[in-house]
C-alpha atoms as a PDB file:
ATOM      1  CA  UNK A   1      86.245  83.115  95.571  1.00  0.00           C
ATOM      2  CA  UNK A   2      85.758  86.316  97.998  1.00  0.00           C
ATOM      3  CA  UNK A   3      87.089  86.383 101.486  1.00  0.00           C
ATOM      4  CA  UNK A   4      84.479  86.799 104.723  1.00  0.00           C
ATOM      5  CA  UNK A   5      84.860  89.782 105.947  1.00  0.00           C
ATOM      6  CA  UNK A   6      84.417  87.588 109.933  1.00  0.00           C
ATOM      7  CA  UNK A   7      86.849  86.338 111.719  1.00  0.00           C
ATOM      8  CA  UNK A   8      85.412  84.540 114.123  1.00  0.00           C
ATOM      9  CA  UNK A   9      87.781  82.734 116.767  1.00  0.00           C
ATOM     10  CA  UNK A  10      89.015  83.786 119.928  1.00  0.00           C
ATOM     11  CA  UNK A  11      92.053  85.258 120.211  1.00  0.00           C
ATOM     12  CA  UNK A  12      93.085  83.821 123.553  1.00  0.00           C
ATOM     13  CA  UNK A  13      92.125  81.543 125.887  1.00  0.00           C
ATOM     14  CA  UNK A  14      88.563  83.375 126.104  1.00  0.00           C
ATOM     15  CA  UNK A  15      86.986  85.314 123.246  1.00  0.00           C
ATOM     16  CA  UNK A  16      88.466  88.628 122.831  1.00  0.00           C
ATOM     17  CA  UNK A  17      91.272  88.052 125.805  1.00  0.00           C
ATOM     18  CA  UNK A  18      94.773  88.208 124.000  1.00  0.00           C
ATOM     19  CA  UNK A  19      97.018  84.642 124.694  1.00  0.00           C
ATOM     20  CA  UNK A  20      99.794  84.819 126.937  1.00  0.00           C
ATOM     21  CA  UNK A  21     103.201  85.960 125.034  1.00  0.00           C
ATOM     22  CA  UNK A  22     104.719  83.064 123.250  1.00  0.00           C
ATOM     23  CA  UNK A  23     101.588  80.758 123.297  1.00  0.00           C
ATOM     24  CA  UNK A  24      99.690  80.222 120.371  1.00  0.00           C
ATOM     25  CA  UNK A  25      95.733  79.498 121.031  1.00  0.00           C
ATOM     26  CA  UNK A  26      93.454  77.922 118.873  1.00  0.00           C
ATOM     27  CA  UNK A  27      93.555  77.429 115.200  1.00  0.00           C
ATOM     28  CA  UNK A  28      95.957  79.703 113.422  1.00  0.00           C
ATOM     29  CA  UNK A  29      94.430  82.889 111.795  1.00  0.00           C
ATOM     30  CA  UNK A  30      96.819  82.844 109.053  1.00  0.00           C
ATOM     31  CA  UNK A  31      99.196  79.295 107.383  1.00  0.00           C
ATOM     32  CA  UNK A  32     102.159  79.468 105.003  1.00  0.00           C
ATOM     33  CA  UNK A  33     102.415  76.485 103.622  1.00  0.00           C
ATOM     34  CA  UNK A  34     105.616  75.582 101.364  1.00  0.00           C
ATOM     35  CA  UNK A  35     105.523  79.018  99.661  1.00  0.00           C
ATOM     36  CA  UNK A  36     107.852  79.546  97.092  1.00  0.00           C
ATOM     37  CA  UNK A  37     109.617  82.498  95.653  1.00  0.00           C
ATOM     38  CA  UNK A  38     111.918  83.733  93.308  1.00  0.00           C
ATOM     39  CA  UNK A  39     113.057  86.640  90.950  1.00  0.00           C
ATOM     40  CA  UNK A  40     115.077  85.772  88.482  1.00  0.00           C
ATOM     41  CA  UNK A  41     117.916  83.019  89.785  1.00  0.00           C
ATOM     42  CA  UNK A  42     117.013  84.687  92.930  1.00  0.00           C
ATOM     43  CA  UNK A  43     115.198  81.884  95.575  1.00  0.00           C
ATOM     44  CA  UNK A  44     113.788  84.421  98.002  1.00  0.00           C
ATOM     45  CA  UNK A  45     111.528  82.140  99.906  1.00  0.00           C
ATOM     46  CA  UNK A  46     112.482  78.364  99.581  1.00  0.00           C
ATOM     47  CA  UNK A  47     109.184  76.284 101.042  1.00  0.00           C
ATOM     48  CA  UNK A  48     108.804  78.159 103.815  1.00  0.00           C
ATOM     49  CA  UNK A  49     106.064  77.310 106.771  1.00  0.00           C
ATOM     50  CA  UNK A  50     104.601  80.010 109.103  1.00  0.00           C
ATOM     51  CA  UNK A  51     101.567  79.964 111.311  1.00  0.00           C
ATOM     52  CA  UNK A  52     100.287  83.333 112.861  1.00  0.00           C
ATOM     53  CA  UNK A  53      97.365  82.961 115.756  1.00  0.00           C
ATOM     54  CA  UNK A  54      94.547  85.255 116.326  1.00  0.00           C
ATOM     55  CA  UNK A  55      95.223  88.143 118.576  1.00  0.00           C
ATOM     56  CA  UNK A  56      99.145  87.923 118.393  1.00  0.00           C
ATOM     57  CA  UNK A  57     102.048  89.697 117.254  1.00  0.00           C
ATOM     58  CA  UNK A  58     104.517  88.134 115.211  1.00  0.00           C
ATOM     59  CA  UNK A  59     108.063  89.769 114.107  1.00  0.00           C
ATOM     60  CA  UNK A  60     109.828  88.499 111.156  1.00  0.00           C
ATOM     61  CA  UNK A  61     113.469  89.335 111.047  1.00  0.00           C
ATOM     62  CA  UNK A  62     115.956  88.838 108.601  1.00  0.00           C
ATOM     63  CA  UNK A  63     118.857  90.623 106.442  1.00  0.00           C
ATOM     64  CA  UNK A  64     118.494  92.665 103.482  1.00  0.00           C
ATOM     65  CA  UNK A  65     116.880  90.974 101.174  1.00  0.00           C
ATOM     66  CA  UNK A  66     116.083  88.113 102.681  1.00  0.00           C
ATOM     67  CA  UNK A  67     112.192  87.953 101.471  1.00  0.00           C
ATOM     68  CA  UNK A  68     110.378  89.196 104.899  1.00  0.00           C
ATOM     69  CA  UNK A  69     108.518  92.018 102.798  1.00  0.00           C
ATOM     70  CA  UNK A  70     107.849  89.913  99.775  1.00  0.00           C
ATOM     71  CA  UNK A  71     106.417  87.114 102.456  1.00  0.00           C
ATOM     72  CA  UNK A  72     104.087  89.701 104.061  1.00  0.00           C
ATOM     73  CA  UNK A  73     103.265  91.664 100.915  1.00  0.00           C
ATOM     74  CA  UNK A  74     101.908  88.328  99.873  1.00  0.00           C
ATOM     75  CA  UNK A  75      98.762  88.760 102.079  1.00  0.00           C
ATOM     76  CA  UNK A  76      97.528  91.831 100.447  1.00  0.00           C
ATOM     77  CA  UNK A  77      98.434  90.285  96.823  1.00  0.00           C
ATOM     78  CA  UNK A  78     101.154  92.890  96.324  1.00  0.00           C
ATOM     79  CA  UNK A  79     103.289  89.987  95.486  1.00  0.00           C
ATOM     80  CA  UNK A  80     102.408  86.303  94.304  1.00  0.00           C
ATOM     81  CA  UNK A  81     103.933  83.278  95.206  1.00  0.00           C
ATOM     82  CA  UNK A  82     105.321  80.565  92.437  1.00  0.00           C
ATOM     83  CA  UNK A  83     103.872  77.477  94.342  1.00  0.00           C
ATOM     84  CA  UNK A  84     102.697  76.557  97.506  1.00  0.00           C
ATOM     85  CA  UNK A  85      99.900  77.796  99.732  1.00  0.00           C
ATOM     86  CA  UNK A  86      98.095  80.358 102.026  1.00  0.00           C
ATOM     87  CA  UNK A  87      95.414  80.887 104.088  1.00  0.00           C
ATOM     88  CA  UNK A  88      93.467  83.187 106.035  1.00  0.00           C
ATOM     89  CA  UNK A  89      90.746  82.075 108.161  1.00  0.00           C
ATOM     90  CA  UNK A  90      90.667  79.054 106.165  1.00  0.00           C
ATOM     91  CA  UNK A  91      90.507  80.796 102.670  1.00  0.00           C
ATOM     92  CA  UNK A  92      93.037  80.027 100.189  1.00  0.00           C
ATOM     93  CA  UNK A  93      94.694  83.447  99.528  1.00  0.00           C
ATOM     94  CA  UNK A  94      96.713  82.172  96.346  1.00  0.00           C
ATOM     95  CA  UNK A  95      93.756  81.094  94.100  1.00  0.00           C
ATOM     96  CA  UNK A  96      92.566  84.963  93.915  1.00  0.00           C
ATOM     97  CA  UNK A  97      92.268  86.456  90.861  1.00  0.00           C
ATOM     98  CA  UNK A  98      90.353  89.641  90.468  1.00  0.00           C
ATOM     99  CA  UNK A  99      90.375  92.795  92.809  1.00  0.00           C
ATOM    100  CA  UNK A 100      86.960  91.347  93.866  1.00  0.00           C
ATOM    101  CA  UNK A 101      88.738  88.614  95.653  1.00  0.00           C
ATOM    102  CA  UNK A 102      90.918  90.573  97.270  1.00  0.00           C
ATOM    103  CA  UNK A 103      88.895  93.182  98.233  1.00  0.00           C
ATOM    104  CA  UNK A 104      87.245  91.851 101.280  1.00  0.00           C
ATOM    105  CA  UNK A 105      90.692  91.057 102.732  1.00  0.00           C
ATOM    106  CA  UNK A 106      92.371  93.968 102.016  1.00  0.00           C
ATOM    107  CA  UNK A 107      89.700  96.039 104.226  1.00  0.00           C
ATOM    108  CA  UNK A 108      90.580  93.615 107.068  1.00  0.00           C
ATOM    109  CA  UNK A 109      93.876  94.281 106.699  1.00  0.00           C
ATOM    110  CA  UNK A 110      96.064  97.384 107.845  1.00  0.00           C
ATOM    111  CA  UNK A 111      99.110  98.219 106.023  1.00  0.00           C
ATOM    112  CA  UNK A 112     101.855 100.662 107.726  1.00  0.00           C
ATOM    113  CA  UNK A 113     104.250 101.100 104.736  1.00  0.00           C
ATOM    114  CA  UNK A 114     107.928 101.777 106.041  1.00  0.00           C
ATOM    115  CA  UNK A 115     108.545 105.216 105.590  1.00  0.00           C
ATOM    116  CA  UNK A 116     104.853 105.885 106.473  1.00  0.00           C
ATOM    117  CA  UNK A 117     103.889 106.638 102.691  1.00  0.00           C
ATOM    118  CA  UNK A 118     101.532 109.739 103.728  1.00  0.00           C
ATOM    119  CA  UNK A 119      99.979 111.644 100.927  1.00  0.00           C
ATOM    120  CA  UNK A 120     101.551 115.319 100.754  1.00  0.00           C
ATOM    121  CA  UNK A 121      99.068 117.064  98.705  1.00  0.00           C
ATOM    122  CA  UNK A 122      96.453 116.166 102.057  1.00  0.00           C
ATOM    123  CA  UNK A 123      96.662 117.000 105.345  1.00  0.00           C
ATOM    124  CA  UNK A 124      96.852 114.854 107.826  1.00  0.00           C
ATOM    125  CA  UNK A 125      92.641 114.341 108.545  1.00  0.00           C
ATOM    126  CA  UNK A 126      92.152 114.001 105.160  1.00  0.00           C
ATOM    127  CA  UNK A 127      95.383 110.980 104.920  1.00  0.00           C
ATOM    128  CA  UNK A 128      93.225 109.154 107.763  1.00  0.00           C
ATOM    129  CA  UNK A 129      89.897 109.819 105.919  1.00  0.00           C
ATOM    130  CA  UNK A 130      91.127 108.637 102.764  1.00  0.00           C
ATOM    131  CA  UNK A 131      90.152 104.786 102.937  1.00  0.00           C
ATOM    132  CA  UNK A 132      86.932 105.533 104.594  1.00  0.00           C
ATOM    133  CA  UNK A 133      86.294 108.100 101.368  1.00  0.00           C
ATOM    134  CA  UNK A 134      87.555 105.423  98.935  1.00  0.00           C
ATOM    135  CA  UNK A 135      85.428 102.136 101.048  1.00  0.00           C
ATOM    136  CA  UNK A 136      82.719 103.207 102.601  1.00  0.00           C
ATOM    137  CA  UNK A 137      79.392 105.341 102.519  1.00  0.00           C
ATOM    138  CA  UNK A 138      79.572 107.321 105.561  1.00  0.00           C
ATOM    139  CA  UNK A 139      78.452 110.974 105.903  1.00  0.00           C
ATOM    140  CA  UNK A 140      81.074 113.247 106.374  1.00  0.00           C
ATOM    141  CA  UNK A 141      80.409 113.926 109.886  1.00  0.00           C
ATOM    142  CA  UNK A 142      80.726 110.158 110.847  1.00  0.00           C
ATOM    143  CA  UNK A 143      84.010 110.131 108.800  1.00  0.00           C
ATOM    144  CA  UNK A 144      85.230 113.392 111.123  1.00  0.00           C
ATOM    145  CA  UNK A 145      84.179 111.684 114.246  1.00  0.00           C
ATOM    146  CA  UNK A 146      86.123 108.497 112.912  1.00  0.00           C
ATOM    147  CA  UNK A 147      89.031 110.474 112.058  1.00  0.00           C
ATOM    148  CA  UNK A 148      89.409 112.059 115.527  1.00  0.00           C
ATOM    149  CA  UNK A 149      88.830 108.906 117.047  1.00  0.00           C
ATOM    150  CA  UNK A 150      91.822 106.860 114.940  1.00  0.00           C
ATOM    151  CA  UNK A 151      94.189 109.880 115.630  1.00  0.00           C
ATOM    152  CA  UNK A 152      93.481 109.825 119.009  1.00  0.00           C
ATOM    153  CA  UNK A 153      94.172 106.296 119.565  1.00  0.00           C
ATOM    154  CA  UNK A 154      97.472 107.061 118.323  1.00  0.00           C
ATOM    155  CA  UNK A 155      98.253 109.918 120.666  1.00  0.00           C
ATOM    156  CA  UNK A 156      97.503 112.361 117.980  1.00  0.00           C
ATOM    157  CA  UNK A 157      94.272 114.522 118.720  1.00  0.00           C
ATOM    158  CA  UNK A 158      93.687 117.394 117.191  1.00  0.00           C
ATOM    159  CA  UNK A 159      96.718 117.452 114.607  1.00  0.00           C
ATOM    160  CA  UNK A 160      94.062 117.219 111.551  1.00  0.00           C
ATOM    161  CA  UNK A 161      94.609 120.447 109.877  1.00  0.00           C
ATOM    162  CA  UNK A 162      98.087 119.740 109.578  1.00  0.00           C
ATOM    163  CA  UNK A 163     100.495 118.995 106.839  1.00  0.00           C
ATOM    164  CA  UNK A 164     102.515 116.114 106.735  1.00  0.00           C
ATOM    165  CA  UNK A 165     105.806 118.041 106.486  1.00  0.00           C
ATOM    166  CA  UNK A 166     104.415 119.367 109.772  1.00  0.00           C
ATOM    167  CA  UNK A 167     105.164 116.166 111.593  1.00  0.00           C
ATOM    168  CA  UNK A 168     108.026 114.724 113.067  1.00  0.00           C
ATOM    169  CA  UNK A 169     109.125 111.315 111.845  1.00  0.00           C
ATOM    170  CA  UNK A 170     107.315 109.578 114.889  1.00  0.00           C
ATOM    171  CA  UNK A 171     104.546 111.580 114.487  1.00  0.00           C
ATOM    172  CA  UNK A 172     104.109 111.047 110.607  1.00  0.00           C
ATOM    173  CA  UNK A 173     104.870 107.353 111.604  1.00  0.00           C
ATOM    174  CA  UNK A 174     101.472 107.752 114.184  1.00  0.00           C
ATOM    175  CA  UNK A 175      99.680 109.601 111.541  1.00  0.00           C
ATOM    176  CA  UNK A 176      99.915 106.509 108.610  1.00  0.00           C
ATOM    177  CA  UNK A 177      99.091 103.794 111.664  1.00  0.00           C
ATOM    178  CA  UNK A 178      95.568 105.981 112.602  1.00  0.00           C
ATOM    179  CA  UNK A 179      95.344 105.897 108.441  1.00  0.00           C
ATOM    180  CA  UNK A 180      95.731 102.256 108.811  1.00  0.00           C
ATOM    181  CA  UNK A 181      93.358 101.708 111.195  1.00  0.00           C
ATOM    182  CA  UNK A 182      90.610 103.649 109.629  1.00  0.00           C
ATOM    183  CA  UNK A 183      88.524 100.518 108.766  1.00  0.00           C
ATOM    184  CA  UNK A 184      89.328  98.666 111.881  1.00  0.00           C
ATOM    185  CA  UNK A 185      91.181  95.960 110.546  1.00  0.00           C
ATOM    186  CA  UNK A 186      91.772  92.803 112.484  1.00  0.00           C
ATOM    187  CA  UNK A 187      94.830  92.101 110.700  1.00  0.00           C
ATOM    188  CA  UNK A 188      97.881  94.978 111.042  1.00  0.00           C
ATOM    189  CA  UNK A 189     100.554  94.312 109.130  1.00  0.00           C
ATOM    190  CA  UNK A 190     103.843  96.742 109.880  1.00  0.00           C
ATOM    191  CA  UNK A 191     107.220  97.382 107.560  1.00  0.00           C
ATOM    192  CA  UNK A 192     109.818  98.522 109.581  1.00  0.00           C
ATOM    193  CA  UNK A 193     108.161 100.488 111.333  1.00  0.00           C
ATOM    194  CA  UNK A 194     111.068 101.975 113.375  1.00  0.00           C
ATOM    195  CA  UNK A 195     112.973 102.740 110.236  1.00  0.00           C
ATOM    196  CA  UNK A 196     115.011 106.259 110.547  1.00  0.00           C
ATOM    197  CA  UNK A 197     113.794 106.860 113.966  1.00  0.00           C
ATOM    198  CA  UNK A 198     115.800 107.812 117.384  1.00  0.00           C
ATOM    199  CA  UNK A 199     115.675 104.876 119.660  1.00  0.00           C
ATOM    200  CA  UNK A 200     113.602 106.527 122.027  1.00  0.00           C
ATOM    201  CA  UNK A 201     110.765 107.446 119.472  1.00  0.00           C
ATOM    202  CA  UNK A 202     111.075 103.618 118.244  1.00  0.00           C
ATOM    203  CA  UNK A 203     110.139 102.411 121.850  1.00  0.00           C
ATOM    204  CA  UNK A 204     107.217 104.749 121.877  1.00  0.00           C
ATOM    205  CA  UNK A 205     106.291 102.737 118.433  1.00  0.00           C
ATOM    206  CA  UNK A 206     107.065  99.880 119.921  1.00  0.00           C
ATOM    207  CA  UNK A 207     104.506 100.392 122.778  1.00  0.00           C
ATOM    208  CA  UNK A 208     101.851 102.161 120.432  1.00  0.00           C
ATOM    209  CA  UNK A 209     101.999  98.597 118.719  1.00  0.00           C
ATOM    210  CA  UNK A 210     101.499  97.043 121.837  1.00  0.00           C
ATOM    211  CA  UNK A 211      98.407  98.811 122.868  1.00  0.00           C
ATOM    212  CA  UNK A 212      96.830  98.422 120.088  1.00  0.00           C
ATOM    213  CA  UNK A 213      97.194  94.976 120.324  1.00  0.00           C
ATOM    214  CA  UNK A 214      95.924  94.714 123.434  1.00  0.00           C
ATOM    215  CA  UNK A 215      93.538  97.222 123.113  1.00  0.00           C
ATOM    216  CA  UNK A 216      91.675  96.753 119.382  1.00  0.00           C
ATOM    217  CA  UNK A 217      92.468  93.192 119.735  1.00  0.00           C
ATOM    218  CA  UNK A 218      94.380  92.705 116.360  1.00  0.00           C
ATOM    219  CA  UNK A 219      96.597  90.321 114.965  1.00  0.00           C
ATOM    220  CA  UNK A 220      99.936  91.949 114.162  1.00  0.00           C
ATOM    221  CA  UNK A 221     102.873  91.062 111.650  1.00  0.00           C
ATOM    222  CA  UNK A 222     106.022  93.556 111.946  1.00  0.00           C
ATOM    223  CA  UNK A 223     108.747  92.993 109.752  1.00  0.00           C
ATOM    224  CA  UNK A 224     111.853  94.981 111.071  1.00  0.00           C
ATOM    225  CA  UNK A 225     115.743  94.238 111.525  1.00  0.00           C
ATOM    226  CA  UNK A 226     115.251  96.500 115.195  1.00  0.00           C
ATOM    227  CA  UNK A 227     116.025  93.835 118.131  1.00  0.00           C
ATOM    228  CA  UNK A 228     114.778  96.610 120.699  1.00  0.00           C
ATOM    229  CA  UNK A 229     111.359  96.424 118.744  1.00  0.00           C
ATOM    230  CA  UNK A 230     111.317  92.804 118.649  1.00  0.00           C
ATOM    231  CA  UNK A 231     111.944  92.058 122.534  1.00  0.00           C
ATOM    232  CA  UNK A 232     108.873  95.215 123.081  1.00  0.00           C
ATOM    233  CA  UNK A 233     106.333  93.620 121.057  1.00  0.00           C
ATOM    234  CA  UNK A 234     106.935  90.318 119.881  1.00  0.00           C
ATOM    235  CA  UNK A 235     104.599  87.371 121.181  1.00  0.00           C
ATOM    236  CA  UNK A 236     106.819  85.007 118.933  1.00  0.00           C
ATOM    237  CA  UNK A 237     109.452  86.105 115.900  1.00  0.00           C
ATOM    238  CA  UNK A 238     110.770  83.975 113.272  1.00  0.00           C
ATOM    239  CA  UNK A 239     113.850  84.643 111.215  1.00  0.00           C
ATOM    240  CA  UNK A 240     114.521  84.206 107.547  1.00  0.00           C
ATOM    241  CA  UNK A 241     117.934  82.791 106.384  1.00  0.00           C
ATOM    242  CA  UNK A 242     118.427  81.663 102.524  1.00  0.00           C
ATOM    243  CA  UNK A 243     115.316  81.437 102.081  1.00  0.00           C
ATOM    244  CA  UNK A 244     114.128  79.289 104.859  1.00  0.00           C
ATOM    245  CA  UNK A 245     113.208  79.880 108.220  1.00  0.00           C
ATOM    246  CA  UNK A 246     116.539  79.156 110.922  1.00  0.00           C
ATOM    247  CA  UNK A 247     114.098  80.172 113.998  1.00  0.00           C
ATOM    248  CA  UNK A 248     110.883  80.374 115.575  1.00  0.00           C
ATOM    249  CA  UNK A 249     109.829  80.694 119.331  1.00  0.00           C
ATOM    250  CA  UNK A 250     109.801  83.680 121.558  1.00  0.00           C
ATOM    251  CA  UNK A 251     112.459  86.368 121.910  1.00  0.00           C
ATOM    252  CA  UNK A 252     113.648  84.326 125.155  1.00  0.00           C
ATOM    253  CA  UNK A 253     114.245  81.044 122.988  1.00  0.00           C
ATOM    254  CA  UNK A 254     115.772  83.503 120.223  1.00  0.00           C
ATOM    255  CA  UNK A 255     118.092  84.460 122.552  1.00  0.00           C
ATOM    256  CA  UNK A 256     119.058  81.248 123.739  1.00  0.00           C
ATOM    257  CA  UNK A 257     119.650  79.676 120.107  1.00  0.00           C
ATOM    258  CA  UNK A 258     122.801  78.119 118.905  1.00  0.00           C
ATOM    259  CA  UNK A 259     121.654  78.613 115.354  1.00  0.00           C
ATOM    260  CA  UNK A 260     125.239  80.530 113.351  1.00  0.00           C
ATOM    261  CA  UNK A 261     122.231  82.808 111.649  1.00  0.00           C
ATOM    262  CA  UNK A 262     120.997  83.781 114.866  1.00  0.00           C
ATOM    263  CA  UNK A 263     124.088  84.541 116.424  1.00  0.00           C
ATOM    264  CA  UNK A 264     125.478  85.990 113.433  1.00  0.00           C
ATOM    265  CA  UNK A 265     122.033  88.304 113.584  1.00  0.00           C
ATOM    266  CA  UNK A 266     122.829  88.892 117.549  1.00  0.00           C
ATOM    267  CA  UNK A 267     126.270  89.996 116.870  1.00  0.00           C
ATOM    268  CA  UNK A 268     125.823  92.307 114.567  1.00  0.00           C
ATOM    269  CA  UNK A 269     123.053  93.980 116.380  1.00  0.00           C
ATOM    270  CA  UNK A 270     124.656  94.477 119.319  1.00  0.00           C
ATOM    271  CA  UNK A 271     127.754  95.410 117.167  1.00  0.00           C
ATOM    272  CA  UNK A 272     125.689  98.573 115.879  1.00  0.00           C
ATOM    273  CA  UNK A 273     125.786  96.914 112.181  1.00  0.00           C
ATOM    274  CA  UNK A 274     122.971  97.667 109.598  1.00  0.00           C
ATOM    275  CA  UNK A 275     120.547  94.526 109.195  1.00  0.00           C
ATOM    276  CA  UNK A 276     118.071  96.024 107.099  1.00  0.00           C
END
């Protein structure tokens, strides 16, 4: 079984118009279905249910530990579940078996890797070209017009002949999304993606992953422990506790809950505690 590389339903109330914040349209893009994990004695995921619509941004929050990057990871086949299911436009994810399954997904499919995972022996042009080099057949002036036009949709024109150690931690953090978006995916998928940076380079993030939502029209999962983030981007946000989930809904709603996890999460947030 292969995925289509198509996804074909609106991602709003009209094709190609994003859905108002907090208002799922249509059928969802991706379904968790009672998915189970553990290592060890450890029960990181216990059943747990998620739908994600097309064109929206979801945030999944949690402690340390909790399973958010083991849930997400699971949609690129960097980690398995034990039982249960998942799908992406109606594909069942969890009966893959060979690279060749995978593959198709994983080109639809943007990865920012916390701690933006850039490749130090290239510079920063070469970083963006590398998936089209490794997936595609383009000449190499199509792949230099591509590269230009990824960097600057992340505010980063003309920084090609850099080195990574050249960038700031924002900047490097720019530099792995235009990498990421080298293949226009139409599913981005971020790990903390304000991790280590000065609140006001995580709003600028936060905002960079907001345009590109609006603007490419991609569906978004950001897994971060940064509230700020959350309440800039988030369309709806669901947070892990033991294993299951003890919210979903919009940041409003999330603010609003009587759930001990949530306000446990709330207080030590605006306590200045470590959540990660």
């Amino acid at each position: 079984m292969s995925f289509s590389p198509s996804l074909p339903y609106s991602s709003g109330p009209e094709a190609g118009e994003a859905a108002p914040r907090g208002i799922p349209a249509g059928r969802p893009l991706i379904s968790f279905r009672g998915v189970l994990k553990a290592f060890g004695e450890k029960q990181v995921l216990a059943g747990v249910d998620l739908d994600i619509y097309p064109g929206e941004t979801m945030v999944i929050l949690g402690r340390s530990g909790s399973g958010k990057t083991v849930l997400t990871s699971m949609l690129v086949g960097l980690n398995n579940p034990d039982a249960g299911s998942i799908k992406v436009e109606d594909t069942e994810i969890t009966e893959f078996s060979t690279d060749n399954d995978w593959q198709g997904l994983r080109l639809k499919t943007g990865y920012l890797f916390q701690g933006s995972a850039l490749y130090d022996s290239m510079t920063v042009g070469e970083n963006v070209a590398f998936p089209l080099v490794q997936h595609t057949d383009l000449e190499f002036a199509e792949i230099e017009r591509r590269v230009a036009e990824k960097l600057g949709q992340v505010g980063l024109a003309g920084v090609e002949p850099l080195e990574p150690t050249e960038l700031s931690g924002g900047m490097q953090r720019r530099a792995a999304l235009a990498r990421s978006l080298a293949l226009d995916p139409q599913i981005i998928i971020y790990d903390e993606p304000t991790s280590g940076l000065d609140p006001i380079t995580g709003d600028e993030i936060g905002h960079l992953i907001r345009t590109m939502q609006r603007t490419l029209k991609v569906t978004s999962i950001v897994v971060t422990h940064d509230l700020r983030l959350t309440q800039l981007v988030a369309d709806r946000l669901a947070l892990l506790d033991d294993g299951q989930w003890a919210f979903q809904g919009t940041y409003e709603e999330f603010l609003r809950s009587t759930h001990p996890e949530v306000l446990r999460f709330l207080h030590r947030e605006t306590q200045g505690e470590a959540t990660t």
